[in-house]
PDB file of N, CA and C in Angstrom:
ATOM      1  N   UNK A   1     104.345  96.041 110.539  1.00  0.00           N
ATOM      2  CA  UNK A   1     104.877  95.964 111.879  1.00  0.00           C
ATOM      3  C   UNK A   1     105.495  97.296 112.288  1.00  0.00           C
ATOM      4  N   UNK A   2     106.302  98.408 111.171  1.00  0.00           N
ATOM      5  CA  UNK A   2     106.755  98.948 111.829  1.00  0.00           C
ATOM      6  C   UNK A   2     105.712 100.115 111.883  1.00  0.00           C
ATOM      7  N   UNK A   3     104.824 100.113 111.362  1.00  0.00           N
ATOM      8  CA  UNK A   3     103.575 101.609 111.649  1.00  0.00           C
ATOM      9  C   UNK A   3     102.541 100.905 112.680  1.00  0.00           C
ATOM     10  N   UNK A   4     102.382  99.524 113.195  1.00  0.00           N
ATOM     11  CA  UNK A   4     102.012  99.461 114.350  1.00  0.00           C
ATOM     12  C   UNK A   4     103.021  99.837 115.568  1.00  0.00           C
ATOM     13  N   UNK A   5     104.391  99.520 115.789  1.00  0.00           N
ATOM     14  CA  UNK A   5     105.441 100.231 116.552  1.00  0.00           C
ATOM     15  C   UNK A   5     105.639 101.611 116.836  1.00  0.00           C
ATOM     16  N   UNK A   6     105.419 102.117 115.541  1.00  0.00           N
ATOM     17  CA  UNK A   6     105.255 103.854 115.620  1.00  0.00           C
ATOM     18  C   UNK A   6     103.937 104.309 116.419  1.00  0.00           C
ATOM     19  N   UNK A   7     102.500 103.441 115.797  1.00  0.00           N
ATOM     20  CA  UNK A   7     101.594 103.957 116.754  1.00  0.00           C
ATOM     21  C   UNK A   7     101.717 103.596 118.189  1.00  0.00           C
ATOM     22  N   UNK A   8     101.957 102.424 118.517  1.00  0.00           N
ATOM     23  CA  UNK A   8     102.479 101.923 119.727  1.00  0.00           C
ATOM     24  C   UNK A   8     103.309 103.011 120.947  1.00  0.00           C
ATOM     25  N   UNK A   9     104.440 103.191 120.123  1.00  0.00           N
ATOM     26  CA  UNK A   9     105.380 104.376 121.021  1.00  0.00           C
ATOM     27  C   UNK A   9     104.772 105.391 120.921  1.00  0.00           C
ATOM     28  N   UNK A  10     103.940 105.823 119.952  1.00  0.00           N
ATOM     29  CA  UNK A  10     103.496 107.437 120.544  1.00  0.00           C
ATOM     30  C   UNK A  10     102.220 107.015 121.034  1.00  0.00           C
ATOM     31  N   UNK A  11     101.682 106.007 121.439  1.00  0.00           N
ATOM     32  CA  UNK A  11     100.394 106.071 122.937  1.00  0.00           C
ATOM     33  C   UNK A  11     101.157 105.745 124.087  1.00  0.00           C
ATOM     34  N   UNK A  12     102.431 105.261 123.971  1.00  0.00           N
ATOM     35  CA  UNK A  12     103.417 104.992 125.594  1.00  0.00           C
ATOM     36  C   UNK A  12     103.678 106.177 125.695  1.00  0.00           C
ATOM     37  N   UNK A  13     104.681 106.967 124.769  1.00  0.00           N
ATOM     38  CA  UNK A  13     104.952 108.532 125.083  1.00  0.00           C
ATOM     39  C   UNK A  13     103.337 109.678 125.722  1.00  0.00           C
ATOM     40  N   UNK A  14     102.487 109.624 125.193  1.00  0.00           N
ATOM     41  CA  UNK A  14     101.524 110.135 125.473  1.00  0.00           C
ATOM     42  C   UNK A  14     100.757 109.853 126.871  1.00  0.00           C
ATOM     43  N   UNK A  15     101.155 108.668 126.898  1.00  0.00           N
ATOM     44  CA  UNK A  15     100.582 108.268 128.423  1.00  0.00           C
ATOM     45  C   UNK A  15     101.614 108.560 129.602  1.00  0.00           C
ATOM     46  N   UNK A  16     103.272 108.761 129.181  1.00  0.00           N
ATOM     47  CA  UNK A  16     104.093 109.006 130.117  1.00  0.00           C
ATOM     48  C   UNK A  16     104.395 110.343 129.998  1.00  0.00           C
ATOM     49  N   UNK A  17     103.314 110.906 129.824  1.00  0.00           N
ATOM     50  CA  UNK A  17     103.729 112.725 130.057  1.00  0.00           C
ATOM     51  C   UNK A  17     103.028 113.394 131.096  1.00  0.00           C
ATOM     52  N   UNK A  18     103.477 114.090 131.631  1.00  0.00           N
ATOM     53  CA  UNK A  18     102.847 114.138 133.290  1.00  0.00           C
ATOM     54  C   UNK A  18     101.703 114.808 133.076  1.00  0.00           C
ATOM     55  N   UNK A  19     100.467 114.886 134.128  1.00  0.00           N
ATOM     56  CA  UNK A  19      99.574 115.412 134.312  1.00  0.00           C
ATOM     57  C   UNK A  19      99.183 116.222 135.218  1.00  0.00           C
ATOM     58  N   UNK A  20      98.277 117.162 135.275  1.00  0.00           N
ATOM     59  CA  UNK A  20      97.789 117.638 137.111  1.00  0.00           C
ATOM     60  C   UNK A  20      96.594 117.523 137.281  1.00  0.00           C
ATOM     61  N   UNK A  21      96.490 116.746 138.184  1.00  0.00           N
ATOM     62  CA  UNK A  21      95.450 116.525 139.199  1.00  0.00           C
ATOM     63  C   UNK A  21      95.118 117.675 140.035  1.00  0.00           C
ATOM     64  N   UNK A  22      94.294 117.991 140.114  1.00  0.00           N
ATOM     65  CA  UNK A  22      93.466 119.340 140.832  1.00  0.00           C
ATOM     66  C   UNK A  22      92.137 119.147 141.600  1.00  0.00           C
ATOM     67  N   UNK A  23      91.999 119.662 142.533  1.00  0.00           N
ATOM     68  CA  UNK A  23      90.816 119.369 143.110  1.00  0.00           C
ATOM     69  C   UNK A  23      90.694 121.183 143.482  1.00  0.00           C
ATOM     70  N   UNK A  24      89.366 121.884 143.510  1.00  0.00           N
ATOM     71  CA  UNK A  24      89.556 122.728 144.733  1.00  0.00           C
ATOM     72  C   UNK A  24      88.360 122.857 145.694  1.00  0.00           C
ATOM     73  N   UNK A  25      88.426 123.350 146.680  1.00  0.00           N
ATOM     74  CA  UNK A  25      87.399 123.350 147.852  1.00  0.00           C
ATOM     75  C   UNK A  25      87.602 124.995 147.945  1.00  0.00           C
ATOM     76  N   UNK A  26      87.651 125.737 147.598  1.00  0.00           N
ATOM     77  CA  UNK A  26      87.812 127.051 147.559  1.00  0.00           C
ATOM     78  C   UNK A  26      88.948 127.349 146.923  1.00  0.00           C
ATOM     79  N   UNK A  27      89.293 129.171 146.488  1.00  0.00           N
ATOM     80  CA  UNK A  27      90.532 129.284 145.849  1.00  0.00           C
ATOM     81  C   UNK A  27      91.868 129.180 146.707  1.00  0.00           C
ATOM     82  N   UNK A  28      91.718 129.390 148.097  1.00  0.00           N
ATOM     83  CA  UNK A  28      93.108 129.215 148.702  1.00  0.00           C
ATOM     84  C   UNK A  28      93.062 127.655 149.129  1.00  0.00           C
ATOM     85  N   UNK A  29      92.338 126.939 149.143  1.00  0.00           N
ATOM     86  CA  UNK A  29      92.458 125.443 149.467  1.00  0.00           C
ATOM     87  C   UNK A  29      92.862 124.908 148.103  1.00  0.00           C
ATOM     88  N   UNK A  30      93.552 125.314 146.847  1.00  0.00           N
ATOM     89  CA  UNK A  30      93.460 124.133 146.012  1.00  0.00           C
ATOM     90  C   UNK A  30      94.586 123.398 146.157  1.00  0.00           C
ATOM     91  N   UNK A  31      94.361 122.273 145.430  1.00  0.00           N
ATOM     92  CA  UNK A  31      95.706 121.367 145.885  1.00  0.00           C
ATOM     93  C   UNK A  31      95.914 120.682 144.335  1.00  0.00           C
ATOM     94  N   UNK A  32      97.229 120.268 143.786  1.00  0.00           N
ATOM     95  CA  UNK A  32      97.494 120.424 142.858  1.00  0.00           C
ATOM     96  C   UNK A  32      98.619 119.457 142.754  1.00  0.00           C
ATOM     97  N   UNK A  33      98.445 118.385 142.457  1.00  0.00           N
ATOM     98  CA  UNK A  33      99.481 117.450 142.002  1.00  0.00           C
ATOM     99  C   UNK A  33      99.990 116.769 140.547  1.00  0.00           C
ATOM    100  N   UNK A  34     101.358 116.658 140.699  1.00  0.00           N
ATOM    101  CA  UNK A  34     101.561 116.266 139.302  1.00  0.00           C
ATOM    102  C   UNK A  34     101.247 114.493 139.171  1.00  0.00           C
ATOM    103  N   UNK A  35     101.097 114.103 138.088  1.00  0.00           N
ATOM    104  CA  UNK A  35     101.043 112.670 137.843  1.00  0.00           C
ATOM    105  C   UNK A  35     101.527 112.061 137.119  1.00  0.00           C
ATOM    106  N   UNK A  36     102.842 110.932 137.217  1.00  0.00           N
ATOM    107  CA  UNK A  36     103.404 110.439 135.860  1.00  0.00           C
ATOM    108  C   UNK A  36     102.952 108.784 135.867  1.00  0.00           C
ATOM    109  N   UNK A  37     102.840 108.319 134.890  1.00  0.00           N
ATOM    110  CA  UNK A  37     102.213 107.213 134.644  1.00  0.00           C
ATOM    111  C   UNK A  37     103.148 106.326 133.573  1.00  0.00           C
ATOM    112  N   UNK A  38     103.145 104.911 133.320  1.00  0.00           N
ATOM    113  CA  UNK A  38     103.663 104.258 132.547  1.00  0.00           C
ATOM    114  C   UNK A  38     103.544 103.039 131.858  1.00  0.00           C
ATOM    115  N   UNK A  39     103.157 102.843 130.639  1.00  0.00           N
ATOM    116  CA  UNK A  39     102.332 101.262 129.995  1.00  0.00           C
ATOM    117  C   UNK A  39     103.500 100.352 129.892  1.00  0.00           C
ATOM    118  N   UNK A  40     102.968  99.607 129.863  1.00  0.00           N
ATOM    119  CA  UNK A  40     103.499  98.166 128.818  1.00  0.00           C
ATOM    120  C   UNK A  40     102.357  97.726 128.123  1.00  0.00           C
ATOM    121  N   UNK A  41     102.851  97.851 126.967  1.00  0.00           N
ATOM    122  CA  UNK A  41     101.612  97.584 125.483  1.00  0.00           C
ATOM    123  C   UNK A  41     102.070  96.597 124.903  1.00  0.00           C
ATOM    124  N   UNK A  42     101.254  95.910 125.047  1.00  0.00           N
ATOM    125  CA  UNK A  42     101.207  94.142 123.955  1.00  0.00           C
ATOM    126  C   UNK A  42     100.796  94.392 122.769  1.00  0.00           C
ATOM    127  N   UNK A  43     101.267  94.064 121.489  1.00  0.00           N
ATOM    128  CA  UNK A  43     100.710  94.154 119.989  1.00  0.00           C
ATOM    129  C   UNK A  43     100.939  92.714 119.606  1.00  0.00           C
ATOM    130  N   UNK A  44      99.823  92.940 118.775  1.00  0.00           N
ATOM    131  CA  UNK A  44      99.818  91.023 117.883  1.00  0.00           C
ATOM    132  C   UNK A  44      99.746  91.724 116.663  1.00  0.00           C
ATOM    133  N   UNK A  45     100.051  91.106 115.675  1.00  0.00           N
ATOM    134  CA  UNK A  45      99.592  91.074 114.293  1.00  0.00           C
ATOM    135  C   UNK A  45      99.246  90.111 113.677  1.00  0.00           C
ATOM    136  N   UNK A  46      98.068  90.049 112.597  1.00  0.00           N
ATOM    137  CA  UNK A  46      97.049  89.397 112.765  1.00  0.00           C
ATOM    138  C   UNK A  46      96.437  89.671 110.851  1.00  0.00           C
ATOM    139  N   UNK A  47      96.241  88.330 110.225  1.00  0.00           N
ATOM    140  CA  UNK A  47      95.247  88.807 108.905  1.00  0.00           C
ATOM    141  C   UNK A  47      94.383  88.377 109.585  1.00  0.00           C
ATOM    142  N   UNK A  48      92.962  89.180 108.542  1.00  0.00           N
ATOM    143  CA  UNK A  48      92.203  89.111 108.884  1.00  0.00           C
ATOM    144  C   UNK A  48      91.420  87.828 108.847  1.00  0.00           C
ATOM    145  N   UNK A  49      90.649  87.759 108.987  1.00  0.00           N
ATOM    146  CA  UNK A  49      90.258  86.229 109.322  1.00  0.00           C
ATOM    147  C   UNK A  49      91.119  85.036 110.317  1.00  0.00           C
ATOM    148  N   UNK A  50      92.328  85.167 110.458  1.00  0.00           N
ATOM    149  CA  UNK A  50      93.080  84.890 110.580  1.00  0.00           C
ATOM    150  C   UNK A  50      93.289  83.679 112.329  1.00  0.00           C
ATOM    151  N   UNK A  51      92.803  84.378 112.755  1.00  0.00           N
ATOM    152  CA  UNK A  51      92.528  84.339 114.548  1.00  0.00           C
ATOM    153  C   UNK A  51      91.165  84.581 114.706  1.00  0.00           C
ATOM    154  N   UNK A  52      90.496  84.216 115.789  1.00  0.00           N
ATOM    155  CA  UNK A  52      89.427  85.102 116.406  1.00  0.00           C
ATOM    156  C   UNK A  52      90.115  86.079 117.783  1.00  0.00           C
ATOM    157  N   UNK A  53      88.723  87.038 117.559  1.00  0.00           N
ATOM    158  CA  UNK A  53      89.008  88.470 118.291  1.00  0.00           C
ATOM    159  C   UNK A  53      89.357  87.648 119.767  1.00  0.00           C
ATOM    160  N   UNK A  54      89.279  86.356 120.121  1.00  0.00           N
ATOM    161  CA  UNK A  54      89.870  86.185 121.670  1.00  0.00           C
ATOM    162  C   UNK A  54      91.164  85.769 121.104  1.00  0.00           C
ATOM    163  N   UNK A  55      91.664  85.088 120.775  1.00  0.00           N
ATOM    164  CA  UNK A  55      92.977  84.482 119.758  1.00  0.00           C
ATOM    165  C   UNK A  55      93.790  86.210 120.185  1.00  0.00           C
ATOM    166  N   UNK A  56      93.300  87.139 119.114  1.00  0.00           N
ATOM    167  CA  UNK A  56      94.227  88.391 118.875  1.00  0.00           C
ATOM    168  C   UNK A  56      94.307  88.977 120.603  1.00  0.00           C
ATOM    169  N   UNK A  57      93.391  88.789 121.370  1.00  0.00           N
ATOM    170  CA  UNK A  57      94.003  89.584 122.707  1.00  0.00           C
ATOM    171  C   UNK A  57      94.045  88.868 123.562  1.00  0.00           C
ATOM    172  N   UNK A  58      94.434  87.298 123.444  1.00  0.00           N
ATOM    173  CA  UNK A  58      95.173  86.207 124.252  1.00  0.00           C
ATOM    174  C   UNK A  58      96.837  87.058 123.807  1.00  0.00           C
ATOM    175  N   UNK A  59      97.069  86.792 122.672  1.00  0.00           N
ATOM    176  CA  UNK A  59      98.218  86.972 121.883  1.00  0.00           C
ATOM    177  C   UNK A  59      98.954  88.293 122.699  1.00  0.00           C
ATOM    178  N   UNK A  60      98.081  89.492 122.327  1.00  0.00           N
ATOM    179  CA  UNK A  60      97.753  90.664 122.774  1.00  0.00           C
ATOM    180  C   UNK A  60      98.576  91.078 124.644  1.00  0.00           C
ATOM    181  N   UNK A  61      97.816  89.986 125.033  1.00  0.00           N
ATOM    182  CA  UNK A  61      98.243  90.756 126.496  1.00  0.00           C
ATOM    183  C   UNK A  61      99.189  89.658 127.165  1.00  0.00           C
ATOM    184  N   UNK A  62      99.374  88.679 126.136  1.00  0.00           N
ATOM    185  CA  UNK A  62     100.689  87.629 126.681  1.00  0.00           C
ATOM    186  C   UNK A  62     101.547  88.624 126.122  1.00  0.00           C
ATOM    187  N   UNK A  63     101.699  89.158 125.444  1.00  0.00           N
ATOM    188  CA  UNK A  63     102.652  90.244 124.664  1.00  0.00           C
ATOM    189  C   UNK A  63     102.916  91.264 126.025  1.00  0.00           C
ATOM    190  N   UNK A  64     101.930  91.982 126.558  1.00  0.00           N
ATOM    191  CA  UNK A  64     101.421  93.263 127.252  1.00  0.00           C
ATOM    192  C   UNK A  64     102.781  92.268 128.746  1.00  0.00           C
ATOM    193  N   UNK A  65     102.264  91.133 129.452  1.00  0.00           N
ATOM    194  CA  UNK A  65     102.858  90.488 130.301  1.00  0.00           C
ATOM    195  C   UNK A  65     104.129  90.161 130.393  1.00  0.00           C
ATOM    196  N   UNK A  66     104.810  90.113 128.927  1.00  0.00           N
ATOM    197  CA  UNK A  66     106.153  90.146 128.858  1.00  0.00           C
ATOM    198  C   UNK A  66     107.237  91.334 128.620  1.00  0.00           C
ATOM    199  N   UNK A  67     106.074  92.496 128.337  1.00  0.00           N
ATOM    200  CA  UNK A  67     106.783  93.749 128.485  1.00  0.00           C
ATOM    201  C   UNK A  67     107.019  93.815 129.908  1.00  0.00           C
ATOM    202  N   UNK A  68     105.752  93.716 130.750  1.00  0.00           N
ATOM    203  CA  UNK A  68     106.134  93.961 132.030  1.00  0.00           C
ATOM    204  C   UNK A  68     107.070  93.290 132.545  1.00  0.00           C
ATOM    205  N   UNK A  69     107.603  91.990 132.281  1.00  0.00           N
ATOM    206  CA  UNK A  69     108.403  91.103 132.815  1.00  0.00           C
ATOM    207  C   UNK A  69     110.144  91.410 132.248  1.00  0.00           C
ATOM    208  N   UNK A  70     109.539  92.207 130.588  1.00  0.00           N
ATOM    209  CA  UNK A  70     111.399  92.498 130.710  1.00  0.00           C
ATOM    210  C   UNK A  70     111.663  94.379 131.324  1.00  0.00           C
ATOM    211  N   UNK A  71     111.056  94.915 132.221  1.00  0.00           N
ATOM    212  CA  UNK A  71     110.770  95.970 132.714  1.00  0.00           C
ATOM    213  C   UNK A  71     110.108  97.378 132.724  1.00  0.00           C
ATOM    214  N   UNK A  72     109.148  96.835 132.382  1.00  0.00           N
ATOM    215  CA  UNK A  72     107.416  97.858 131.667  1.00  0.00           C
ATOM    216  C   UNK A  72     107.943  99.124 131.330  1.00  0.00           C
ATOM    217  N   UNK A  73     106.893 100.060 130.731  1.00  0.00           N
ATOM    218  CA  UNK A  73     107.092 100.578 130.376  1.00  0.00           C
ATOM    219  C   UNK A  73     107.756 100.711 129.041  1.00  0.00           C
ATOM    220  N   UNK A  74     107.081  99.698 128.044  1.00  0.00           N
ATOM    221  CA  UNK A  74     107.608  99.564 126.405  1.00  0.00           C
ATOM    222  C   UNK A  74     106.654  99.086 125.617  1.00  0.00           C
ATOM    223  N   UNK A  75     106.793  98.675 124.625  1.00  0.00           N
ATOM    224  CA  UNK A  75     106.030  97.489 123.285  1.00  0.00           C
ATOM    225  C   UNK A  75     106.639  96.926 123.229  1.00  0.00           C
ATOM    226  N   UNK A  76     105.866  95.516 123.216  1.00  0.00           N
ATOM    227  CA  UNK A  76     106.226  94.349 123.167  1.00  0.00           C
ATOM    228  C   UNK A  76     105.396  94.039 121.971  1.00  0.00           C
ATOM    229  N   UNK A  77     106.261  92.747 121.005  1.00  0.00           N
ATOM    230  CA  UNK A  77     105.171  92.330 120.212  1.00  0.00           C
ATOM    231  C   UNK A  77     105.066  90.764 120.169  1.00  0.00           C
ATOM    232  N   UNK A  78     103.647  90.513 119.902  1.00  0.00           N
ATOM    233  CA  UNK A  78     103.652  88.497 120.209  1.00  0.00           C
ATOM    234  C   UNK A  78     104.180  88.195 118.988  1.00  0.00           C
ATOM    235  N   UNK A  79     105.120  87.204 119.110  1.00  0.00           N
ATOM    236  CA  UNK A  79     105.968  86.132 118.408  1.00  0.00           C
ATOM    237  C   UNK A  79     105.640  85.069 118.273  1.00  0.00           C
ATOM    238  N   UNK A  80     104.709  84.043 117.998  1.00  0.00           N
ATOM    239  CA  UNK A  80     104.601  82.618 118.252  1.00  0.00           C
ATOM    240  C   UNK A  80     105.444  82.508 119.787  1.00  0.00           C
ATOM    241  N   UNK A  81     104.378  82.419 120.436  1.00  0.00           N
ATOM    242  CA  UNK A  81     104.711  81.729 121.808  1.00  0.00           C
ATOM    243  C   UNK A  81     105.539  82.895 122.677  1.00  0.00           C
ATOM    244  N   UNK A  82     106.410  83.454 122.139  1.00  0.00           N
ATOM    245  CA  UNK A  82     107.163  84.666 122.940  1.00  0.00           C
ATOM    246  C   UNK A  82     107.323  86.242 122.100  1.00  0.00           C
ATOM    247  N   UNK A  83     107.355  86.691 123.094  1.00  0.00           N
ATOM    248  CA  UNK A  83     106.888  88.334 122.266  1.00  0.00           C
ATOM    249  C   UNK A  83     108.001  88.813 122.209  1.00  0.00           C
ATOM    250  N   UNK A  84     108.563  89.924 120.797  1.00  0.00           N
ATOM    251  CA  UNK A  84     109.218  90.291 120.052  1.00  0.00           C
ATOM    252  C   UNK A  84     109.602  91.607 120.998  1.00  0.00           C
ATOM    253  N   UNK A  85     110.824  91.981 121.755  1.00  0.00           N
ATOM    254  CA  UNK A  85     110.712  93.893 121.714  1.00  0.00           C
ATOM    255  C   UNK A  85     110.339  94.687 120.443  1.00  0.00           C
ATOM    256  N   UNK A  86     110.710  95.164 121.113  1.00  0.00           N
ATOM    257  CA  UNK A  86     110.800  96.888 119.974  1.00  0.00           C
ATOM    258  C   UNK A  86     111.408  97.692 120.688  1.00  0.00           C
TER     259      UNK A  86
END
């Protein structure tokens, strides 16, 4: 659990680091914006055999739905029936 958490936070950190968007139509027309972005990531854990692959991302994004619900932008993990922070 806790080296899925570690991978977890560094794909939220990675996804909330800004970007630039660029377009150009010539060199004095370019236009250039920054972009910040932000997940809520659902994790299940799972032996193998254990579940089927719909089972693990039912689990998965009821997890993903309750990050968003306690204010996105985190990992969440499924708990029997309710998902775990981190």
């Amino acid at each position: 659990m806790a080296q899925a958490a570690v991978v977890a936070e560094k794909i939220r950190l990675v996804l909330a680091a800004p970007y630039v968007l660029g377009m150009e139509h010539g060199v004095a027309d370019a236009l250039a914006l920054t972009h910040r972005c932000t997940a809520s990531i659902g994790v299940t854990l799972f032996v193998h055999g254990e579940a089927s692959q719909d089972d693990i991302l039912v689990r998965a994004d009821a997890a993903m739905y309750q990050a968003k619900e306690q204010g996105r932008n985190r990992v969440q993990f499924y708990a029997n029936r309710a998902a775990a922070p981190v």
